[in-house]
C-alpha atoms as a PDB file:
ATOM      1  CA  UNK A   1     -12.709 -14.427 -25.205  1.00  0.00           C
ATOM      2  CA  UNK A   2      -9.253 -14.670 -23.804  1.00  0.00           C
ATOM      3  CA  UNK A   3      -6.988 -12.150 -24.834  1.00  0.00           C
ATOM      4  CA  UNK A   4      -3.629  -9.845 -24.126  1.00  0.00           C
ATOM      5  CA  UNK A   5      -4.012  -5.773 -23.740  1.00  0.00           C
ATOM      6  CA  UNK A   6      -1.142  -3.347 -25.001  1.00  0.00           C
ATOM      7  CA  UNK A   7      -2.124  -1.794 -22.144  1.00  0.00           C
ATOM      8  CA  UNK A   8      -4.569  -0.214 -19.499  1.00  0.00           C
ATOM      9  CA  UNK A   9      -6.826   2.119 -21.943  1.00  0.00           C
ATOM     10  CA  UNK A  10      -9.587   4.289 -20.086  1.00  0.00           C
ATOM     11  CA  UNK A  11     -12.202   0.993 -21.062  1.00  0.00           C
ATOM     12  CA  UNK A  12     -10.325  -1.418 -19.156  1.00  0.00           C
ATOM     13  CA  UNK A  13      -9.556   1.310 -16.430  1.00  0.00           C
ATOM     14  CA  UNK A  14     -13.262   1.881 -16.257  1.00  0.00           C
ATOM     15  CA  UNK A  15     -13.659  -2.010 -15.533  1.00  0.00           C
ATOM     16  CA  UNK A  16     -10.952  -2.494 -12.908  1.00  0.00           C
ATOM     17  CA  UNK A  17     -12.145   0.592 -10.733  1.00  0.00           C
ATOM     18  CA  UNK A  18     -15.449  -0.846 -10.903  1.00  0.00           C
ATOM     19  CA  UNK A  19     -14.695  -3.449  -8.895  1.00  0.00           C
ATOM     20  CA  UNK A  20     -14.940  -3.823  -5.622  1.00  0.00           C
ATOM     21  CA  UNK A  21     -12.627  -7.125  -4.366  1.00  0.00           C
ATOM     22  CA  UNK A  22      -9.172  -7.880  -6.083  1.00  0.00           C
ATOM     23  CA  UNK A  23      -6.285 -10.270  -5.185  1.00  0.00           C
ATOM     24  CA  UNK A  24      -2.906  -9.843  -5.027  1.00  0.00           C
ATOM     25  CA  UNK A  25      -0.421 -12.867  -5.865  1.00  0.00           C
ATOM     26  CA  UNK A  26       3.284 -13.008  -5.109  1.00  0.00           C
ATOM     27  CA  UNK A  27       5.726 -15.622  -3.906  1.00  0.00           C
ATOM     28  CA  UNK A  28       9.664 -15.899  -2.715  1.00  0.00           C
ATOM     29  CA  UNK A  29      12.380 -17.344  -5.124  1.00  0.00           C
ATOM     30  CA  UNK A  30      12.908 -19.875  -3.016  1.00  0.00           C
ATOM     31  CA  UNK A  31      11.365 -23.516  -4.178  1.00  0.00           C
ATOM     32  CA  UNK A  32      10.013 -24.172  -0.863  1.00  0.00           C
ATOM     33  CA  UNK A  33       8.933 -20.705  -0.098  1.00  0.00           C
ATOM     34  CA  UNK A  34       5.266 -19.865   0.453  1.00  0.00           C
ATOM     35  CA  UNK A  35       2.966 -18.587  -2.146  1.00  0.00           C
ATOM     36  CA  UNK A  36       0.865 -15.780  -0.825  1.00  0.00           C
ATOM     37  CA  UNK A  37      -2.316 -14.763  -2.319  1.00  0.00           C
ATOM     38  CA  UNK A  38      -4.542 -11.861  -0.223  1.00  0.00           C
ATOM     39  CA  UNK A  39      -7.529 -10.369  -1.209  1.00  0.00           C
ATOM     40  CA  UNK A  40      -7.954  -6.757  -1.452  1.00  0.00           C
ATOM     41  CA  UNK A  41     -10.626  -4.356  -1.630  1.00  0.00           C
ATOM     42  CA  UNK A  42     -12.116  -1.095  -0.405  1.00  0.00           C
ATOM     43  CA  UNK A  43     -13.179   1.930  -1.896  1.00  0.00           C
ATOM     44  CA  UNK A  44     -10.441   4.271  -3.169  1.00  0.00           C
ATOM     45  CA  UNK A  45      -7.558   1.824  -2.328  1.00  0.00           C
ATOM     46  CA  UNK A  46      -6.176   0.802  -6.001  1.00  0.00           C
ATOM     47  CA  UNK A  47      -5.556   3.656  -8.428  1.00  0.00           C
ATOM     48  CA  UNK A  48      -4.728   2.993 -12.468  1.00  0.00           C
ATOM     49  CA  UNK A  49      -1.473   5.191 -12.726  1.00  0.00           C
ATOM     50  CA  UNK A  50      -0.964   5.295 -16.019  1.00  0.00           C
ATOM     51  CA  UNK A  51      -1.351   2.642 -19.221  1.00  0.00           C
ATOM     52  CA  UNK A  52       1.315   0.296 -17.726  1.00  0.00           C
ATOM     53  CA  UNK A  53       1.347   1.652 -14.110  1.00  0.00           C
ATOM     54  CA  UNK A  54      -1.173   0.804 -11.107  1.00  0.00           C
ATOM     55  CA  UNK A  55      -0.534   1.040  -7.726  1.00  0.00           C
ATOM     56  CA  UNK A  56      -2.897   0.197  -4.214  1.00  0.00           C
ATOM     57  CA  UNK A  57      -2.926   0.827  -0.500  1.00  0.00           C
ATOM     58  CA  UNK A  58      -1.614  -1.493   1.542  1.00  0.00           C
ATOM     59  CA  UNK A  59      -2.408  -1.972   5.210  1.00  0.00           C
ATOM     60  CA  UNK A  60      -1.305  -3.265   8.577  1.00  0.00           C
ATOM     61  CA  UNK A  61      -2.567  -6.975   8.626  1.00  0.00           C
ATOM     62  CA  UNK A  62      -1.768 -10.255  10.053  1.00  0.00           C
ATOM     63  CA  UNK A  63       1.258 -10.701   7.279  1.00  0.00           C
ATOM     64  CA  UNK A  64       4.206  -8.891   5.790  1.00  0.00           C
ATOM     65  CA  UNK A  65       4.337 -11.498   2.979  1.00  0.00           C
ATOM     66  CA  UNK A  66       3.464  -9.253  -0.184  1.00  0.00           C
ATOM     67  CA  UNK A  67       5.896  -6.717   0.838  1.00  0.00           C
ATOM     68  CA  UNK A  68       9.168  -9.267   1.284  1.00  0.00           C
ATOM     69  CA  UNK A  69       8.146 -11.264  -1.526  1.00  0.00           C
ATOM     70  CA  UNK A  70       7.868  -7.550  -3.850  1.00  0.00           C
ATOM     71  CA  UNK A  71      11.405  -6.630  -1.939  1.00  0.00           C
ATOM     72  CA  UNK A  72      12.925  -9.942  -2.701  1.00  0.00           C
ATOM     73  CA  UNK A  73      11.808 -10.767  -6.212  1.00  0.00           C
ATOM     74  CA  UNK A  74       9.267  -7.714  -7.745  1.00  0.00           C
ATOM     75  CA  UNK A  75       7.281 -10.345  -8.998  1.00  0.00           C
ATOM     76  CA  UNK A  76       3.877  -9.595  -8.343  1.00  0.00           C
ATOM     77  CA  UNK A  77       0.193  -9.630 -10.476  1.00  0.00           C
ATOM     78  CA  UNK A  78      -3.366  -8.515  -9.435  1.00  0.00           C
ATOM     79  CA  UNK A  79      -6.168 -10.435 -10.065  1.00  0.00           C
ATOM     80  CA  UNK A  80      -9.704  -8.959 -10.790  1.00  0.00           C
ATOM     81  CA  UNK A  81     -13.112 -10.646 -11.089  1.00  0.00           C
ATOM     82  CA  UNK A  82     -16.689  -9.999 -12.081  1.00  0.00           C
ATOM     83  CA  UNK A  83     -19.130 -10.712  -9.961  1.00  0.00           C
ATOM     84  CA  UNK A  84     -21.726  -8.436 -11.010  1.00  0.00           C
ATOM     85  CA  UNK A  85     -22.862  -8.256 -14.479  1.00  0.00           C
ATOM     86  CA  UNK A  86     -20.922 -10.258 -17.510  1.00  0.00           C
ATOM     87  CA  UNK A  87     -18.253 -12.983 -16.730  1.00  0.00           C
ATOM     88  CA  UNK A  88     -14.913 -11.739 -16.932  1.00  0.00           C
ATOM     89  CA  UNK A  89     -11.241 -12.134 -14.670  1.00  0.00           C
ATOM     90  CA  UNK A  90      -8.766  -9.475 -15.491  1.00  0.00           C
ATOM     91  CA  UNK A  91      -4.335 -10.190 -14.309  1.00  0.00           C
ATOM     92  CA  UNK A  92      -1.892  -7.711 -14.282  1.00  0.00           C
ATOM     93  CA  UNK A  93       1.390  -9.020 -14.055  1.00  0.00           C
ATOM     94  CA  UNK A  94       4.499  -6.832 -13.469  1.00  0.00           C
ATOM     95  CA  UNK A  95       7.230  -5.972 -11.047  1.00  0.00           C
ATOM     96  CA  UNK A  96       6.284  -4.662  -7.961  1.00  0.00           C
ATOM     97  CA  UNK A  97       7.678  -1.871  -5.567  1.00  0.00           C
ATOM     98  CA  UNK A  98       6.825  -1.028  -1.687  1.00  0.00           C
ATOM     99  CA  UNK A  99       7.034   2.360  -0.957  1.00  0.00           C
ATOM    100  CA  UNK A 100       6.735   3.456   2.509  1.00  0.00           C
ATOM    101  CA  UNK A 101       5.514   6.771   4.461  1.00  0.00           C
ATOM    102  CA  UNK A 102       8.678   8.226   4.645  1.00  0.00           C
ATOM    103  CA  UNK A 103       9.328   7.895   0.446  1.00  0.00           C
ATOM    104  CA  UNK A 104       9.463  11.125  -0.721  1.00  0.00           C
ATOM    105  CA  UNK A 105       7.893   9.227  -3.990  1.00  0.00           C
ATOM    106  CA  UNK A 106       5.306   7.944  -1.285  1.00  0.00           C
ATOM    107  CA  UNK A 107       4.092  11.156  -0.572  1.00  0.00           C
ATOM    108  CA  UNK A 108       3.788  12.116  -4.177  1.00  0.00           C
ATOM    109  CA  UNK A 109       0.871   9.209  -4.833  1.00  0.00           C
ATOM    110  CA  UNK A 110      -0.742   9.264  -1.626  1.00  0.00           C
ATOM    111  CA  UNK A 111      -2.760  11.647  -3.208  1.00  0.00           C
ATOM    112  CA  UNK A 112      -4.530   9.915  -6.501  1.00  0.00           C
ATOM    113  CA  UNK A 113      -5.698   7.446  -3.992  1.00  0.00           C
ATOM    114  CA  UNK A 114      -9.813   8.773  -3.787  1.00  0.00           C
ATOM    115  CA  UNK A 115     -10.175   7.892  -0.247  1.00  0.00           C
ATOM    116  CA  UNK A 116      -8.766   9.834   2.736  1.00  0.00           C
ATOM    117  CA  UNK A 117      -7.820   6.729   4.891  1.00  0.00           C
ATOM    118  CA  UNK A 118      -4.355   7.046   7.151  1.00  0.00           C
ATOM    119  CA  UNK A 119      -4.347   5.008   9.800  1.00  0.00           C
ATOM    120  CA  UNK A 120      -2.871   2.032   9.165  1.00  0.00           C
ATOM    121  CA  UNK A 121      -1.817   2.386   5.609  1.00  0.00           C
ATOM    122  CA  UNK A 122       1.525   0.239   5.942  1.00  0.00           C
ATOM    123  CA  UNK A 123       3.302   1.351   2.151  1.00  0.00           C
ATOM    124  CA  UNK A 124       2.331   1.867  -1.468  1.00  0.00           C
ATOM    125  CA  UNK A 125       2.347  -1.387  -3.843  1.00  0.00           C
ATOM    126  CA  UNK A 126       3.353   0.021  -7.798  1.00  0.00           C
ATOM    127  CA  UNK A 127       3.189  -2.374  -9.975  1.00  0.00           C
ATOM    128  CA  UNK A 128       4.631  -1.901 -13.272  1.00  0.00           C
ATOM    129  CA  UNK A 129       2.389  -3.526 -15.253  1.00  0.00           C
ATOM    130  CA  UNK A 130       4.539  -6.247 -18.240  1.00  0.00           C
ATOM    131  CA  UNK A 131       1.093  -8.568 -19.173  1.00  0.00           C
ATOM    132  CA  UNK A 132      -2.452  -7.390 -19.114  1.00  0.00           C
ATOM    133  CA  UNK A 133      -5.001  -9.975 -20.373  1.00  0.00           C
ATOM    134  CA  UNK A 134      -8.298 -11.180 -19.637  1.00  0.00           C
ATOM    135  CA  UNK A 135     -10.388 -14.807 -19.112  1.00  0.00           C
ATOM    136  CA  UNK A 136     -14.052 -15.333 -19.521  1.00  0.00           C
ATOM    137  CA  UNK A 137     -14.921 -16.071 -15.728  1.00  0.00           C
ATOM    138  CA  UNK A 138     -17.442 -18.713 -16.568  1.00  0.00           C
ATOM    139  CA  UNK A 139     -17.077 -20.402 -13.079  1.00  0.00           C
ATOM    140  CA  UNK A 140     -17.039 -16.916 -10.843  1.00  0.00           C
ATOM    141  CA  UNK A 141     -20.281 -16.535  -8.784  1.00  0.00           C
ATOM    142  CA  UNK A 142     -22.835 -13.896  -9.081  1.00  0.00           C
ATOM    143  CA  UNK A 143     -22.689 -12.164  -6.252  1.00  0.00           C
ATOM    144  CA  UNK A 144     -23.672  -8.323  -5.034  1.00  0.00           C
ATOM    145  CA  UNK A 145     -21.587  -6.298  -3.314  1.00  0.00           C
ATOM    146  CA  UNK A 146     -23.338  -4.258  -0.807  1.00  0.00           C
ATOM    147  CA  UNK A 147     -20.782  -2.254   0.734  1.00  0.00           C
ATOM    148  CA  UNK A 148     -17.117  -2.033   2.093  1.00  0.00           C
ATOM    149  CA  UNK A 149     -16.714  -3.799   5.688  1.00  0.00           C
ATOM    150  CA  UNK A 150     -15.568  -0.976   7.809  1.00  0.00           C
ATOM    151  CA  UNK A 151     -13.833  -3.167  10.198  1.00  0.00           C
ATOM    152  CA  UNK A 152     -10.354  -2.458   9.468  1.00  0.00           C
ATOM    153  CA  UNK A 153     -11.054   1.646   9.426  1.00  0.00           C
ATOM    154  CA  UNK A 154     -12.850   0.501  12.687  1.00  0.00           C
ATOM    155  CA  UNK A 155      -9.846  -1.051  14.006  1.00  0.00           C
ATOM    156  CA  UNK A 156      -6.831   1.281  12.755  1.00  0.00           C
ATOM    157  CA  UNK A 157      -8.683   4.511  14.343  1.00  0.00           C
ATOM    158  CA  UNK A 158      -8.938   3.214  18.072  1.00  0.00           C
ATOM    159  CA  UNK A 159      -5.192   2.119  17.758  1.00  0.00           C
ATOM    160  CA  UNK A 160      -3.280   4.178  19.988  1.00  0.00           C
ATOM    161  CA  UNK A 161       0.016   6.310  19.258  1.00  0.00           C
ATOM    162  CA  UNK A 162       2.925   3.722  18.761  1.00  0.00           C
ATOM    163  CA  UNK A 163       1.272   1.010  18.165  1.00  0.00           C
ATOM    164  CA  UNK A 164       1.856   0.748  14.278  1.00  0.00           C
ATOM    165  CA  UNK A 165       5.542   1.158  14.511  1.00  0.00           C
ATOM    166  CA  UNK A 166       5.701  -1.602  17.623  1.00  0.00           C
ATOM    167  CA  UNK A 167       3.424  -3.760  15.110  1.00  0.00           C
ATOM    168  CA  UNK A 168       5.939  -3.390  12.200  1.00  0.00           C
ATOM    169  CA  UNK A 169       9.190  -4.167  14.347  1.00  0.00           C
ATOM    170  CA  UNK A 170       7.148  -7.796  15.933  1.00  0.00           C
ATOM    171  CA  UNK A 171       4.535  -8.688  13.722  1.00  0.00           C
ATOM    172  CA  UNK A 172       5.363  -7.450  10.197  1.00  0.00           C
ATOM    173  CA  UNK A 173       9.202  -8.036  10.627  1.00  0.00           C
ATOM    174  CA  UNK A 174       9.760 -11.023   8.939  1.00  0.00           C
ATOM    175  CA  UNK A 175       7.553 -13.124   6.788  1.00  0.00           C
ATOM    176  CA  UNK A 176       6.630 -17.008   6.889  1.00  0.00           C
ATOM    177  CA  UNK A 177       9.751 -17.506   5.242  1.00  0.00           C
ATOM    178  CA  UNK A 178      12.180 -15.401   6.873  1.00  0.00           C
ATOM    179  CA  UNK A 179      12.516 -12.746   4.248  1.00  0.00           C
ATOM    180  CA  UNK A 180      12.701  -9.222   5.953  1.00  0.00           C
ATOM    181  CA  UNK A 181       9.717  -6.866   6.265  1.00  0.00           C
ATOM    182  CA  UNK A 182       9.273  -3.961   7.727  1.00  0.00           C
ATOM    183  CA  UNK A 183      11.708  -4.966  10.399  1.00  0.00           C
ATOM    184  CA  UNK A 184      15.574  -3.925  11.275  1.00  0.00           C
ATOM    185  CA  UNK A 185      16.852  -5.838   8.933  1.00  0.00           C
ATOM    186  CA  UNK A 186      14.864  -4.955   5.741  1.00  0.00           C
ATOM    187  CA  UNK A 187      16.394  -2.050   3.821  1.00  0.00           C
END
């Protein structure tokens, strides 16, 4: 069943926007660094862009590693999974760009994205999409989705003014590694 995509055609675009979870992979250059993997997910939050374009939300968390690793290196893929219906894992692999609120190109996409949800969002992830292929997903669990966790919306509304811009200058400065984030010395 395995195989490679020219690229993102309105089937395949169907199937990734059906699903509710994905994961994002990226790591440093550096042999020792830290591979990151974080899962993903909410309503609205990843858009298909074009055939070899995608692009998702990305919010204030615990970690600034996806963003240093995409400002470092680019290299970045998305990982989907099935676990509704027939077995199947989709990757995207490409090169990555953060683009923050104040990116004129920022304010351009914030619009395809379905859902109306501000607080918090930290940047844009594009990906630029090189490999798009597919694996059966034999070994992926059934499982149902009921509905989005509402937590984090929960969370970034009661947040008062300031606090996001004091959490990207501590927290989400630097990553594991050292690489800059969102701090003074990333660019």
């Amino acid at each position: 069943m395995a195989q490679q995509y020219d690229e993102i055609d309105d089937k395949l675009r169907a199937w990734i926007t059906a699903q509710p979870m994905f994961f994002v992979a990226s790591a440093p250059l550096a042999a020792d660094g830290h591979v990151n993997v974080s899962p993903k997910g909410m309503d609205g939050t990843f858009v298909v862009l074009s055939p070899h374009q995608v692009g998702y939300l990305d919010f204030f968390g615990s970690g600034i590693e996806t963003v240093a690793h995409v400002r470092e290196n680019g290299r970045i893929v998305v990982m989907f999974c099935s676990f509704e219906g027939a077995p199947k894992i989709v990757r995207l692999h490409g090169r990555g760009r953060v683009l923050l609120p104040d990116d004129a190109a920022f304010a351009a996409l914030r619009g395809r994205f379905s859902k109306t949800r501000d607080k918090g969002v930290r940047s844009i992830i594009v990906i630029d999409v090189d490999r798009i292929s597919d694996s059966c997903g034999f070994a992926v669990p059934l499982m149902q989705h009921i509905a989005d966790r509402d937590v984090l919306d929960t969370s970034q509304e009661r947040r008062e003014e300031g606090y996001f811009e004091k959490y990207a200058a501590t927290k989400n400065a630097v990553s594991i590694d050292g690489l800059p984030g969102l701090g003074e010395s990333a660019d």
